[in-house]
Protein backbone atom coordinates (compact mmCIF):
# COMPACT_ATOMS: atom_id res chain seq x y z
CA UNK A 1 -38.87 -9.17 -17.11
CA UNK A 2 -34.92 -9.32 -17.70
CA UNK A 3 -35.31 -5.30 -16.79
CA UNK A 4 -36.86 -6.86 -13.73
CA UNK A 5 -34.75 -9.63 -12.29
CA UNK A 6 -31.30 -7.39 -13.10
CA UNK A 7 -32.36 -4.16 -11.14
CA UNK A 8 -35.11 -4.92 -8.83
CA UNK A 9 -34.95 -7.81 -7.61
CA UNK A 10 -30.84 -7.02 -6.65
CA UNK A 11 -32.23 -3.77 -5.07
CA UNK A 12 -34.78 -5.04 -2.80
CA UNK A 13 -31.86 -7.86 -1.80
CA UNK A 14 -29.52 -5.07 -0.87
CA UNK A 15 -32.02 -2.93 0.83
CA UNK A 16 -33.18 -6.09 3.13
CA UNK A 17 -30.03 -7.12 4.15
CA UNK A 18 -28.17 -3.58 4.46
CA UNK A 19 -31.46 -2.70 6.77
CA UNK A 20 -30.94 -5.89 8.64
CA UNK A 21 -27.46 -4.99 9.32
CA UNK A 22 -27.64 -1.53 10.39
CA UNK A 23 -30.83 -3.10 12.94
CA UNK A 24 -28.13 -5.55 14.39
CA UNK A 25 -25.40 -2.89 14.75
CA UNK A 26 -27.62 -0.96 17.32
CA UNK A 27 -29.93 -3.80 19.04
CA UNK A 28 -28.05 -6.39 20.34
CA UNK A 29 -29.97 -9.87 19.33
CA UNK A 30 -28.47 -13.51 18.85
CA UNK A 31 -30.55 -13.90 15.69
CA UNK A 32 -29.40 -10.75 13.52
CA UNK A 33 -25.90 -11.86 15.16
CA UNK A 34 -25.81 -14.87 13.68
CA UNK A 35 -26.95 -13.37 10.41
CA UNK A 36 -24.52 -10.97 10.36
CA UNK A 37 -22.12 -13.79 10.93
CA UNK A 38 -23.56 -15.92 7.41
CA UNK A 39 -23.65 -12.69 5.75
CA UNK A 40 -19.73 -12.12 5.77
CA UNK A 41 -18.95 -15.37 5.77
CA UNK A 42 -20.90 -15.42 2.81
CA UNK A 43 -19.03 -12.17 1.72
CA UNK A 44 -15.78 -14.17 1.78
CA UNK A 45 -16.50 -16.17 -0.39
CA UNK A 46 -17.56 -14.10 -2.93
CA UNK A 47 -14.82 -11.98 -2.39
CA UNK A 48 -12.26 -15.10 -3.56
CA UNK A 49 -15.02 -16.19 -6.46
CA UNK A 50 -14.40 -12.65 -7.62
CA UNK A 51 -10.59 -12.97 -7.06
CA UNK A 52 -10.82 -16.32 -8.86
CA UNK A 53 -12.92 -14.97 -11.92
CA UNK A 54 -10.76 -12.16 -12.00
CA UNK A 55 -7.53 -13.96 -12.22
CA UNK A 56 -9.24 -16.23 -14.76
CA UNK A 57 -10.06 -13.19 -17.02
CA UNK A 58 -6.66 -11.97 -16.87
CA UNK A 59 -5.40 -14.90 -18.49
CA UNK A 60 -7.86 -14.67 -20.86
CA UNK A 61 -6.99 -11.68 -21.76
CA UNK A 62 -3.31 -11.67 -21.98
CA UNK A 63 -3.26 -15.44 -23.67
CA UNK A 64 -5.69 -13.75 -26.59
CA UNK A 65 -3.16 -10.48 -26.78
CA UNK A 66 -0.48 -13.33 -27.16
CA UNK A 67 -1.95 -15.10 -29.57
CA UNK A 68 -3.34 -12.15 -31.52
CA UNK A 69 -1.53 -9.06 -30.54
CA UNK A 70 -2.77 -5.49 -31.03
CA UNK A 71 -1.78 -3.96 -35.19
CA UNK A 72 -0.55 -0.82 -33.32
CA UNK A 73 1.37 -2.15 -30.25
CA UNK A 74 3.07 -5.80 -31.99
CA UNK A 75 5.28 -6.03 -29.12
CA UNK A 76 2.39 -6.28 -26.48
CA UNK A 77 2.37 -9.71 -26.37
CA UNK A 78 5.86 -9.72 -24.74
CA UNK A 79 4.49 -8.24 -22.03
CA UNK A 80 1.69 -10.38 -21.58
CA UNK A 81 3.90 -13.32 -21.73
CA UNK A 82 5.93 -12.03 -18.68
CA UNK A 83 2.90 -10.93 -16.69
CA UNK A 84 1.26 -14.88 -17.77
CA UNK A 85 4.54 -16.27 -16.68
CA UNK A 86 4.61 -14.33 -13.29
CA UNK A 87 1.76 -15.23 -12.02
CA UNK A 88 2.05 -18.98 -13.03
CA UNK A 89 5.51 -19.03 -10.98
CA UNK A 90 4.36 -16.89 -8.09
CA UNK A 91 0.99 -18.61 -8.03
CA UNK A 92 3.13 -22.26 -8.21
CA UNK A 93 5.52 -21.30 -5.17
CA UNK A 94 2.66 -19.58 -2.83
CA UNK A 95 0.24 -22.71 -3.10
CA UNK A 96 3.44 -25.08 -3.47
CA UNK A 97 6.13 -24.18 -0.98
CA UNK A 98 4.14 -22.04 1.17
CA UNK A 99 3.34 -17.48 1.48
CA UNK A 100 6.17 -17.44 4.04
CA UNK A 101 8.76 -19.40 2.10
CA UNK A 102 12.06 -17.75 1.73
CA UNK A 103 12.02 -18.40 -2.34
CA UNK A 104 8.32 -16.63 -1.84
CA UNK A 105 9.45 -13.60 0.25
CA UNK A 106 12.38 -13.15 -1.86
CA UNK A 107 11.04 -12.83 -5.09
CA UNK A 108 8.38 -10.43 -3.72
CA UNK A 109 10.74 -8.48 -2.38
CA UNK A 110 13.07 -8.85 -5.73
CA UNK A 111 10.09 -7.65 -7.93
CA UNK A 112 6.91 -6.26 -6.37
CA UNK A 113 8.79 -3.67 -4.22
CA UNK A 114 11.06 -2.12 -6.73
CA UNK A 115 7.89 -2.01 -8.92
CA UNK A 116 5.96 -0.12 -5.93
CA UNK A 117 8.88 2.25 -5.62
CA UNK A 118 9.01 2.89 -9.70
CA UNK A 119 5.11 3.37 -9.80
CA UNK A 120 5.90 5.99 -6.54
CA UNK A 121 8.63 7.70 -8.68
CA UNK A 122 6.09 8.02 -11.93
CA UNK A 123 3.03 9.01 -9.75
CA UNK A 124 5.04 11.87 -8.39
CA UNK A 125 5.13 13.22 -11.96
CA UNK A 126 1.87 12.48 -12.84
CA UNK A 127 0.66 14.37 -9.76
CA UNK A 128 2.18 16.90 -10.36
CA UNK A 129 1.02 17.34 -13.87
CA UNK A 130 -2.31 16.50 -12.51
CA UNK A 131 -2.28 19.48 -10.26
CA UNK A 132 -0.61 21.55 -12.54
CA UNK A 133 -3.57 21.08 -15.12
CA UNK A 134 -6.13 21.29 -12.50
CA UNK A 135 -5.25 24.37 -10.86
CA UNK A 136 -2.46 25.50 -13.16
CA UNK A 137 -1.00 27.26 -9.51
CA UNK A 138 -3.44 30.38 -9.82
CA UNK A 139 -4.17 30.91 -6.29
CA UNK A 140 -2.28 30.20 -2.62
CA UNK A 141 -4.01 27.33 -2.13
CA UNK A 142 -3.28 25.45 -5.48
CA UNK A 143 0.41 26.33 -4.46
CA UNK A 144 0.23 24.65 -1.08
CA UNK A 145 -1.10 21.52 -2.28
CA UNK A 146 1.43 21.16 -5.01
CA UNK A 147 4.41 21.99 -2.29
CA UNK A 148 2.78 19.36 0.08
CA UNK A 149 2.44 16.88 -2.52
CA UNK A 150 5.71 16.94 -4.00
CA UNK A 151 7.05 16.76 -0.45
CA UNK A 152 5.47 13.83 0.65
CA UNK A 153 6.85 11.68 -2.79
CA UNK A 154 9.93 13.09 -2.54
CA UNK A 155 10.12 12.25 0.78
CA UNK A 156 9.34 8.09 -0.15
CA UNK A 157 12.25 8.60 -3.11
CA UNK A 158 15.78 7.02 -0.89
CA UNK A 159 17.70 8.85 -3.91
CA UNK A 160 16.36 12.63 -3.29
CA UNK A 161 16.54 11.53 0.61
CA UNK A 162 20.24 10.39 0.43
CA UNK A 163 20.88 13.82 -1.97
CA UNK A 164 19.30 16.14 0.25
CA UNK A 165 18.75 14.35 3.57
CA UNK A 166 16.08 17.27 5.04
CA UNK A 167 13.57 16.27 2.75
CA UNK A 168 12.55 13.43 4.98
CA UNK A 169 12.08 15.96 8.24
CA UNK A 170 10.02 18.58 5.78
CA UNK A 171 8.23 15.24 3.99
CA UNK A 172 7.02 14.41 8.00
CA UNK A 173 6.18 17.58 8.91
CA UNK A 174 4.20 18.14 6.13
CA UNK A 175 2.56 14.59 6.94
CA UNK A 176 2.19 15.06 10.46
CA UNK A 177 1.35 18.89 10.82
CA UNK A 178 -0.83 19.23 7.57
CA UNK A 179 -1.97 16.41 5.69
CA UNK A 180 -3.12 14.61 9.12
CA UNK A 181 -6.11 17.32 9.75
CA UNK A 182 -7.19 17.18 6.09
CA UNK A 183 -7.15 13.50 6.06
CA UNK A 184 -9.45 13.32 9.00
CA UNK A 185 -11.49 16.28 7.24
CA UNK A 186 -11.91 13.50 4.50
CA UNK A 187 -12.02 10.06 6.32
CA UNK A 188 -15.27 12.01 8.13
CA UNK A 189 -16.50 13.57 4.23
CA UNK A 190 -16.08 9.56 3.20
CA UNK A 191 -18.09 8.37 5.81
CA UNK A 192 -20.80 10.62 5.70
CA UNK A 193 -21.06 10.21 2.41
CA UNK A 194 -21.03 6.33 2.88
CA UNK A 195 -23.81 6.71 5.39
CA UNK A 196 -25.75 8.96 3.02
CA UNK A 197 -25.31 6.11 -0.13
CA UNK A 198 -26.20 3.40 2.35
CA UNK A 199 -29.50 5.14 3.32
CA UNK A 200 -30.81 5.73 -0.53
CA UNK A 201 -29.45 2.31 -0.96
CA UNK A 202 -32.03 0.71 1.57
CA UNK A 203 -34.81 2.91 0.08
CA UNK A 204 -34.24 1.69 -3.16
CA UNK A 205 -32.89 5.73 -4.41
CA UNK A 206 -29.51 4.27 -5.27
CA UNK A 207 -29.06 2.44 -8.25
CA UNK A 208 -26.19 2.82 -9.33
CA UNK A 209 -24.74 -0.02 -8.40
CA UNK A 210 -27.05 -2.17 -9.98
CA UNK A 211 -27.45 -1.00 -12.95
């Protein structure tokens, strides 16, 4: 029965209400208009339950690393305390001064921006590693997409810009010129695929998400 109620009973909701929807995307009725209205509405606010669960299992999870850090890593719980301690003060000025606030903006861009640019800077290695291990460059192709990658992160890098100021005109024209075409080549792959997953979905052949 437990079997029952966690995969079936989830599946045939889905497969209703995704066959619904697709119904009131191509016949126009005030009905499935207004049901498509309560269903993202309703999607809201599960979205921010999740957002709120998720938040409170991130504290859970750092206070318990604080409290009993890891044998291997001792100094985790350093960590944790700074990423507890940031989101109690940036949680405390967004609901307390206001997302606009000056003190708001300015810390985001003090810390969340030069983080973005230092994850850029270590994804750029990774990448390439990535690619490297992949492919390990054997044919033209592996080539091109290492030179295009590299290209377009060395492009978002100010420091390799300022050293060799070109790099932003070959970092466009690589973004404009080739990875444009094979973005659209896999925006259309995405969706088709999405239609595809949608479809089993509704006739209860896709469980996977689920189970």
């Amino acid at each position: 029965m437990a079997v029952v109620i966690r995969t079936q009973i989830p599946m045939y909701i889905i497969s209703i209400i995704g066959f619904i929807l697709i119904v009131e995307y191509f016949i126009a009725l005030e009905p499935l208009a207004a049901f498509r209205k309560e269903m993202l509405t309703w999607g809201v606010i599960i979205y921010n339950f999740v957002t709120l669960l998720g938040s409170a299992l991130m504290l859970r999870y750092h206070s318990l690393r604080i409290m009993k850090p890891p044998s291997r890593e001792p100094w985790a719980r350093y960590y944790s305390i700074v990423a507890i301690a940031a989101f109690i003060v940036f949680l405390a000025i967004g609901y307390g001064i206001g997302l606009s606030s000056t003190q708001y903006v300015t810390m985001y861009m003090r810390t969340v921006i030069p983080a973005t640019t230092t994850l850029w800077g270590l994804n750029l290695i990774f990448s390439t590693m990535g690619v490297y291990r992949a492919m390990r460059i054997s044919n033209l192709e592996a080539l091109a997409l290492l030179i295009g990658a590299m290209s377009y992160f060395l492009k978002e890098m100010p420091i390799i810009c300022a050293i060799f100021p070109p790099m932003t005109g070959i970092g466009d024209w690589f973004l404009r010129y080739a990875m444009t075409p094979a973005a659209r080549v896999a925006v259309l792959t995405a969706a088709l695929i999405s239609v595809v997953v949608c479809l089993r979905t509704i006739i209860q052949k896709e469980r996977t998400a689920v189970i």
